[in-house]
C-alpha atoms as a PDB file:
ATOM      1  CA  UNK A   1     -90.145 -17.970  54.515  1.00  0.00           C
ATOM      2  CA  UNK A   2     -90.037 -14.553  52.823  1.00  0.00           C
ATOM      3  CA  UNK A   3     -92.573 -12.205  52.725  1.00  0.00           C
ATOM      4  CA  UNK A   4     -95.075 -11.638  49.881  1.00  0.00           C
ATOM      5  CA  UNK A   5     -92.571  -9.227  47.019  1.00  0.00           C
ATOM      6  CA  UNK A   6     -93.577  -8.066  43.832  1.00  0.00           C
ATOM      7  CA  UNK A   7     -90.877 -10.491  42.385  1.00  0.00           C
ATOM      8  CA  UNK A   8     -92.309 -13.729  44.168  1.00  0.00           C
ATOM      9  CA  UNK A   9     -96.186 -12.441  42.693  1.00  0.00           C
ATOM     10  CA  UNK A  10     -94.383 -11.674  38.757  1.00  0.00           C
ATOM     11  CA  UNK A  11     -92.607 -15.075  39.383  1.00  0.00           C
ATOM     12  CA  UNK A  12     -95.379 -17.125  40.308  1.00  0.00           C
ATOM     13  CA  UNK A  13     -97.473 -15.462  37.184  1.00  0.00           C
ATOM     14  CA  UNK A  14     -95.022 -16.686  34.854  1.00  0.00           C
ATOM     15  CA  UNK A  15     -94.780 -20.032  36.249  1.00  0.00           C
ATOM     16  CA  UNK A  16     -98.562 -19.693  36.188  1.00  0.00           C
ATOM     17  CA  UNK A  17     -98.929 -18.768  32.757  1.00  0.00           C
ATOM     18  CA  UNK A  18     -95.926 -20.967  31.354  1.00  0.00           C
ATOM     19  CA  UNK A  19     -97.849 -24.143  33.010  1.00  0.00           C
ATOM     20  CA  UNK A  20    -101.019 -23.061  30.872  1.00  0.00           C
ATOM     21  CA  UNK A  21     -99.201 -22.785  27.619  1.00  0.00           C
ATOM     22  CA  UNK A  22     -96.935 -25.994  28.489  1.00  0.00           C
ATOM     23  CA  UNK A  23    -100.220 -28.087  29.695  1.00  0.00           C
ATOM     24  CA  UNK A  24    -101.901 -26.976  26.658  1.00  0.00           C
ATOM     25  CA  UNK A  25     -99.563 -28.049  23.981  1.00  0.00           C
ATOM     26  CA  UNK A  26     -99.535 -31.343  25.588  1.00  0.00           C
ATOM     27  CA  UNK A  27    -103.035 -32.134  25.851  1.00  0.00           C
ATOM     28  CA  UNK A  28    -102.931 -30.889  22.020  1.00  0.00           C
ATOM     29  CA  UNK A  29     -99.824 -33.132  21.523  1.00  0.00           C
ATOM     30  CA  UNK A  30    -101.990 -35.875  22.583  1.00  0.00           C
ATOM     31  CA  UNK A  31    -105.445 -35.015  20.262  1.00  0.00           C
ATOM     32  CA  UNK A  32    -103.203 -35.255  17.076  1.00  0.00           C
ATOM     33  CA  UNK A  33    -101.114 -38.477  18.211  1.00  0.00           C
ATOM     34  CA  UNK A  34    -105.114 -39.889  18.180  1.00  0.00           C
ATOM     35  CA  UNK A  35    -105.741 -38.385  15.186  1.00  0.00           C
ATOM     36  CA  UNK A  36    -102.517 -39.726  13.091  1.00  0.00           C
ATOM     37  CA  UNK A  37    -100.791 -36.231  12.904  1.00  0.00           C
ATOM     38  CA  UNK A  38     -97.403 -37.347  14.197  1.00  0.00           C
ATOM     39  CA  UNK A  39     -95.605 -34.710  13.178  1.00  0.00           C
ATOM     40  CA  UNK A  40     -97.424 -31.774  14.444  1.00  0.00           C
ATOM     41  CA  UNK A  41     -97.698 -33.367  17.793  1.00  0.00           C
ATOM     42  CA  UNK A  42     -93.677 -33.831  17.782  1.00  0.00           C
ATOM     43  CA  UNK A  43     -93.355 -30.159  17.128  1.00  0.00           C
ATOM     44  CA  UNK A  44     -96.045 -29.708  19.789  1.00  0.00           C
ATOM     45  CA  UNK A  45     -93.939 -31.746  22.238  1.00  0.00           C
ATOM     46  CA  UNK A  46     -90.591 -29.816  21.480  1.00  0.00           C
ATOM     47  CA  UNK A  47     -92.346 -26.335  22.671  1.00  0.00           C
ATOM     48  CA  UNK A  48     -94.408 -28.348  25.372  1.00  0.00           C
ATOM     49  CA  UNK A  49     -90.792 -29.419  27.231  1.00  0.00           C
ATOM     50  CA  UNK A  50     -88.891 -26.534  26.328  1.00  0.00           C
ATOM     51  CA  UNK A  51     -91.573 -24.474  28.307  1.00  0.00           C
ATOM     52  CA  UNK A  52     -92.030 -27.007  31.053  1.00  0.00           C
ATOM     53  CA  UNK A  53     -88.267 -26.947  31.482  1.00  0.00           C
ATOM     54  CA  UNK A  54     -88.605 -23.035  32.179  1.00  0.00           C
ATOM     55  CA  UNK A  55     -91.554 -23.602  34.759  1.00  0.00           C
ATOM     56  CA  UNK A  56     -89.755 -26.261  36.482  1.00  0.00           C
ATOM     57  CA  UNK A  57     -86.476 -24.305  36.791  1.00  0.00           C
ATOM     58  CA  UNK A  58     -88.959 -21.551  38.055  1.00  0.00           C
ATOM     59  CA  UNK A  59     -90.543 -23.358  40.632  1.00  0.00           C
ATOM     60  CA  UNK A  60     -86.827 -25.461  42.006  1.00  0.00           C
ATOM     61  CA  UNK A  61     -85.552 -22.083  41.921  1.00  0.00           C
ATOM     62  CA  UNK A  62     -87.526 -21.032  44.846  1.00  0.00           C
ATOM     63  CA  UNK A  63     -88.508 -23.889  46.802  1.00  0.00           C
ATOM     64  CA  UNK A  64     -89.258 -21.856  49.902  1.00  0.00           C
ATOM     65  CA  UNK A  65     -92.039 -20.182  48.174  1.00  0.00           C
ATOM     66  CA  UNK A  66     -95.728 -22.400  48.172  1.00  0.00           C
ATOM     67  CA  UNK A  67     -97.033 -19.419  45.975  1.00  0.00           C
ATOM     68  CA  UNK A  68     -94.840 -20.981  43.825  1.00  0.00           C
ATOM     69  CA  UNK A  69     -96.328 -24.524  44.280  1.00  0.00           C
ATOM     70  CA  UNK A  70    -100.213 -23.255  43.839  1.00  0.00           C
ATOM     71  CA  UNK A  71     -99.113 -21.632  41.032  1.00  0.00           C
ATOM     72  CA  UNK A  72     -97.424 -24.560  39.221  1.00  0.00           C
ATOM     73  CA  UNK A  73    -100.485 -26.423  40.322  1.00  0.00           C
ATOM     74  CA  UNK A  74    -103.361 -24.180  39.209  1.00  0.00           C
ATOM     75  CA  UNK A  75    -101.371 -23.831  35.993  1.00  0.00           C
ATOM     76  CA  UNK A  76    -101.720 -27.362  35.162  1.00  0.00           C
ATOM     77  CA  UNK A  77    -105.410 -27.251  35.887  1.00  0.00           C
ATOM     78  CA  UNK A  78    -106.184 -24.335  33.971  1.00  0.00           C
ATOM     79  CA  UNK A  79    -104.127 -25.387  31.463  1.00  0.00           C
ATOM     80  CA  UNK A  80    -105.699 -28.650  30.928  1.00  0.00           C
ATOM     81  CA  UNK A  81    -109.372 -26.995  30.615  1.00  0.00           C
ATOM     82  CA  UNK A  82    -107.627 -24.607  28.053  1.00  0.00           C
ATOM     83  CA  UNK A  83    -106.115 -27.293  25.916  1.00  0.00           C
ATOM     84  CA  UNK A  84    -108.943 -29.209  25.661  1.00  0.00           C
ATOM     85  CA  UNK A  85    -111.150 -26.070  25.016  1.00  0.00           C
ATOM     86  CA  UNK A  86    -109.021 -25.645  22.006  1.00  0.00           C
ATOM     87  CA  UNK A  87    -108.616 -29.237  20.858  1.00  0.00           C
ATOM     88  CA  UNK A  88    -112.680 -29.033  20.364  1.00  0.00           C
ATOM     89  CA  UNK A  89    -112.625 -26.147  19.131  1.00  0.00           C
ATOM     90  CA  UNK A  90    -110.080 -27.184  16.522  1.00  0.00           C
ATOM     91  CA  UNK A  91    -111.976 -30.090  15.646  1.00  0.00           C
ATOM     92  CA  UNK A  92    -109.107 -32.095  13.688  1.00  0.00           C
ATOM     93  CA  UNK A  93    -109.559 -35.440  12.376  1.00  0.00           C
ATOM     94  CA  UNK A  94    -113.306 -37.417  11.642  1.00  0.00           C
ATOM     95  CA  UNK A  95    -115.442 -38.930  12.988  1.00  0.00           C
ATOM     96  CA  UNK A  96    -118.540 -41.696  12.184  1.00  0.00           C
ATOM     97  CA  UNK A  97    -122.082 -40.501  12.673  1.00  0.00           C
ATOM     98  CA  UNK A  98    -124.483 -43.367  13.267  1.00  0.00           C
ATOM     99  CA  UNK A  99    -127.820 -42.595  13.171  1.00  0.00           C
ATOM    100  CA  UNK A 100    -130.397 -45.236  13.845  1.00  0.00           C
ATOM    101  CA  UNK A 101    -134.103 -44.127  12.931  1.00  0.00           C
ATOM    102  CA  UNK A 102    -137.441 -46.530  12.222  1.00  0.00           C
ATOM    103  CA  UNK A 103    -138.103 -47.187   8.835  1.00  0.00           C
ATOM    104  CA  UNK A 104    -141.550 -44.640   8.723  1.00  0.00           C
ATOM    105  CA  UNK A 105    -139.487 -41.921   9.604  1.00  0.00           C
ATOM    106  CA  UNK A 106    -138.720 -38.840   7.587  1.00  0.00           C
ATOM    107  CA  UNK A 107    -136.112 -39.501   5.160  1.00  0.00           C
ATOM    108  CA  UNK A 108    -132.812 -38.530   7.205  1.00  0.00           C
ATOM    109  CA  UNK A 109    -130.566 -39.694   4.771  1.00  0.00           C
ATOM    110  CA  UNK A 110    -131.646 -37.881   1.806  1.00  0.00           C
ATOM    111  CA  UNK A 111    -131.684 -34.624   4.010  1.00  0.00           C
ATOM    112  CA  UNK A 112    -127.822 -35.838   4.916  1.00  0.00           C
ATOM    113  CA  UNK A 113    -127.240 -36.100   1.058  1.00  0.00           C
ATOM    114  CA  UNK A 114    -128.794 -32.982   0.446  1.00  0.00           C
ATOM    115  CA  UNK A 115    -126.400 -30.983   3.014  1.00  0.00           C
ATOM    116  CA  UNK A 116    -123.399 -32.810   1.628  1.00  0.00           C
ATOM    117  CA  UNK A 117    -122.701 -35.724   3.726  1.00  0.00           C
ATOM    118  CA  UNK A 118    -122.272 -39.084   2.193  1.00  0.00           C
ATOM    119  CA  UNK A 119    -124.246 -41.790   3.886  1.00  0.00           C
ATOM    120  CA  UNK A 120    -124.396 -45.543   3.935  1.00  0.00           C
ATOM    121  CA  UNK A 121    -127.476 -47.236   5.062  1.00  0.00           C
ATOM    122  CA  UNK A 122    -128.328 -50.548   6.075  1.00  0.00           C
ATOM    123  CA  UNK A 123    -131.983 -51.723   7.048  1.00  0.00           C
ATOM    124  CA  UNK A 124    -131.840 -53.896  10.417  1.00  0.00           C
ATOM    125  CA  UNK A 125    -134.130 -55.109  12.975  1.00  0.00           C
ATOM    126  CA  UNK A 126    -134.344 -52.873  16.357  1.00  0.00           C
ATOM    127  CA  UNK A 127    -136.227 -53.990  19.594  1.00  0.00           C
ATOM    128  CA  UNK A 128    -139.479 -52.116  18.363  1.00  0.00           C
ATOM    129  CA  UNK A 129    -139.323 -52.846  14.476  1.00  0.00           C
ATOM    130  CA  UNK A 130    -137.677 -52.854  11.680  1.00  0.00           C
ATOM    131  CA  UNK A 131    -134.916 -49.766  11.278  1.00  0.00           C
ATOM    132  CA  UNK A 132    -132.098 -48.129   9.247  1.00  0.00           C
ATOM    133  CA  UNK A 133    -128.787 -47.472  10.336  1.00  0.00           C
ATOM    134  CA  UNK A 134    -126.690 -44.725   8.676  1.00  0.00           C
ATOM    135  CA  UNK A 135    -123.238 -44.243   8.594  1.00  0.00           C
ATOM    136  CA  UNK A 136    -121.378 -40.881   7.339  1.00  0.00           C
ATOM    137  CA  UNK A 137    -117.860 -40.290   8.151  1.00  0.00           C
ATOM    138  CA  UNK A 138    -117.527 -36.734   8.517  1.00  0.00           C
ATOM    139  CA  UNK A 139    -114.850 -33.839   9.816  1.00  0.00           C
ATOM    140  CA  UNK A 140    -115.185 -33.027  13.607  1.00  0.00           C
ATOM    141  CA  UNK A 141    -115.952 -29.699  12.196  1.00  0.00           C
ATOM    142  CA  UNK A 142    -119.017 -30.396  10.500  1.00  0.00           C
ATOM    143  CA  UNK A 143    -120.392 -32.615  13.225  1.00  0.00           C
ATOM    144  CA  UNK A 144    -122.863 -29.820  14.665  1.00  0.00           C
ATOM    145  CA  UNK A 145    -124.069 -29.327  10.903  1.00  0.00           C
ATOM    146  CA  UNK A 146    -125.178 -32.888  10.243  1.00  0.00           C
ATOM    147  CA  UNK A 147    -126.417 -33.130  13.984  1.00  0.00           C
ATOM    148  CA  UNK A 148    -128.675 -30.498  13.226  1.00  0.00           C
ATOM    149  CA  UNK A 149    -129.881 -31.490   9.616  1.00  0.00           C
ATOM    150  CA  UNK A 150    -130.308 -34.716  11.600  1.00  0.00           C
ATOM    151  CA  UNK A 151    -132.583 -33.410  14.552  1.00  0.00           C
ATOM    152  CA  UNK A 152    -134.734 -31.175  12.035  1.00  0.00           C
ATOM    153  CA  UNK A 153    -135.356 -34.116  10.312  1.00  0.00           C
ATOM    154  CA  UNK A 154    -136.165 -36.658  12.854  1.00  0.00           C
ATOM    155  CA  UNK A 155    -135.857 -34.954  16.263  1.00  0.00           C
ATOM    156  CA  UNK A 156    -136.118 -38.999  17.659  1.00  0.00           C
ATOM    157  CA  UNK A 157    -133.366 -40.515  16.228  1.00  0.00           C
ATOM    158  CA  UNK A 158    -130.582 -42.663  18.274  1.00  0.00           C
ATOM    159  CA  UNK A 159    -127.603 -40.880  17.247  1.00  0.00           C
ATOM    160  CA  UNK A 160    -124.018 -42.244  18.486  1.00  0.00           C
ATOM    161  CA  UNK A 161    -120.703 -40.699  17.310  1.00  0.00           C
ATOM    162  CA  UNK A 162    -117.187 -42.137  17.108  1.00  0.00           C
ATOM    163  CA  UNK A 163    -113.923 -41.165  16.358  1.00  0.00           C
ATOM    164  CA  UNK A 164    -112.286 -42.760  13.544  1.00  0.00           C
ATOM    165  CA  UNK A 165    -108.379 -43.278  12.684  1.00  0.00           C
ATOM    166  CA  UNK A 166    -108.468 -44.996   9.696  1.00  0.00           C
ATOM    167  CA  UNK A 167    -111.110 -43.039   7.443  1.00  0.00           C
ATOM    168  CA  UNK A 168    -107.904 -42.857   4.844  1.00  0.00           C
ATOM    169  CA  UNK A 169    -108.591 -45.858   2.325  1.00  0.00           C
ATOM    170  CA  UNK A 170    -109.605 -43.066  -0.131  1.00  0.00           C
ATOM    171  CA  UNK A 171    -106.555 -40.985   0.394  1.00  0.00           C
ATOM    172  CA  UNK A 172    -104.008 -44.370   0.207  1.00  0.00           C
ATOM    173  CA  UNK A 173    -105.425 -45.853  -3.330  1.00  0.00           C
ATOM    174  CA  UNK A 174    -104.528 -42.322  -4.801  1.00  0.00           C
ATOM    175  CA  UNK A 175    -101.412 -41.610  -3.249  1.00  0.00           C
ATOM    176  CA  UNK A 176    -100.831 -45.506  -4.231  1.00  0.00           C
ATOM    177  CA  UNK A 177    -101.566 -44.732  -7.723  1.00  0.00           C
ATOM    178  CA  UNK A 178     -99.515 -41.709  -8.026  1.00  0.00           C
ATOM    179  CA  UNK A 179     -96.517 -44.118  -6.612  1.00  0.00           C
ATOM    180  CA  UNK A 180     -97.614 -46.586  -8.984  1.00  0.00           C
ATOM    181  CA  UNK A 181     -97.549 -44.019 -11.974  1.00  0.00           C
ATOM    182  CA  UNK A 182     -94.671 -42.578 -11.217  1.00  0.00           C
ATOM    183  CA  UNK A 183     -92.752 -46.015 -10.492  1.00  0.00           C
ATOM    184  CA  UNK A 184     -93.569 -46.996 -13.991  1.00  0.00           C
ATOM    185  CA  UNK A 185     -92.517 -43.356 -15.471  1.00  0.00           C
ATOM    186  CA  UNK A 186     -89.323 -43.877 -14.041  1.00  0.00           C
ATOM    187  CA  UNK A 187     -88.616 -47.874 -15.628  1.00  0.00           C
ATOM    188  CA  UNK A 188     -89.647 -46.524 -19.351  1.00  0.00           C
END
């Protein structure tokens, strides 16, 4: 086993850093395959094995060398934290707010109205009483914003949120319709 050289420390950086970058495009990959965005994640996936493909070569390259492994290895892990640090942070895709509050609460879903959110309420029976239940499918990114108008409302409510990957009915009728239109521009 050699000795600890400037060129094994540089080398296991780079294998290092490439294993955060690679590791982070994956778990990335991954968020928008959830989230419908196919082809972002395959263009995530092309830089995620090209730049494994360099770590690897990296690491088999100098087998001898556990500085080498640790490095791989700690890249992964850091990596992983890091990706999903910047999935959240990138908050793609929607998600349903429920919020379940008794009926002689504060009006919650006027104050979600009045910031902007849509919301669908249905009254329901709860183990203490009667209760509403509101729905509002909402960007990730405005989570924390309706989550707050929600809390300064009714600090007690039950609130429960979900990903969704089929909030698109909206979105399919119209680009339907503009099919549809154009279909029937083309056969006059």
């Amino acid at each position: 086993m050699e000795g600890l050289t400037l060129d094994l420390l540089l080398g296991a950086l780079l294998i290092f850093a490439l294993r955060i970058v690679d590791v982070s495009l994956g778990t990335l990959r991954i968020g928008m395959l959830v989230r419908g965005k196919r082809r972002l994640a395959g263009v995530l996936s092309f830089f995620e094995s090209l730049i494994w493909l360099v770590a690897a070569a990296q690491v088999l390259g100098k087998l001898e060398s556990p500085l080498q492994f640790v490095a791989y290895a700690g890249g992964y892990a850091t990596g992983t934290m890091l990706g999903a640090n910047i999935e959240r942070w990138l908050a793609v895709g929607k998600v349903v707010l429920r919020v379940i509050v008794p009926v002689s609460a504060p009006d919650v879903q006027e104050a979600l109205r009045q910031a902007g959110f849509f919301v669908t309420t249905v009254n329901a029976s709860g183990r203490d009483g009667e209760v509403r239940v509101m729905f509002s499918v909402i960007a990730r990114k405005k989570l924390r914003a309706a989550l707050r108008v929600v809390e300064g409302t009714y600090p007690r409510a039950f609130i429960t949120v979900e990903e969704v990957t089929t909030a698109q009915l909206q979105e399919v009728a119209t680009r339907e319709d503009r099919l549809s239109r154009r279909f029937r521009m083309i056969r006059k």
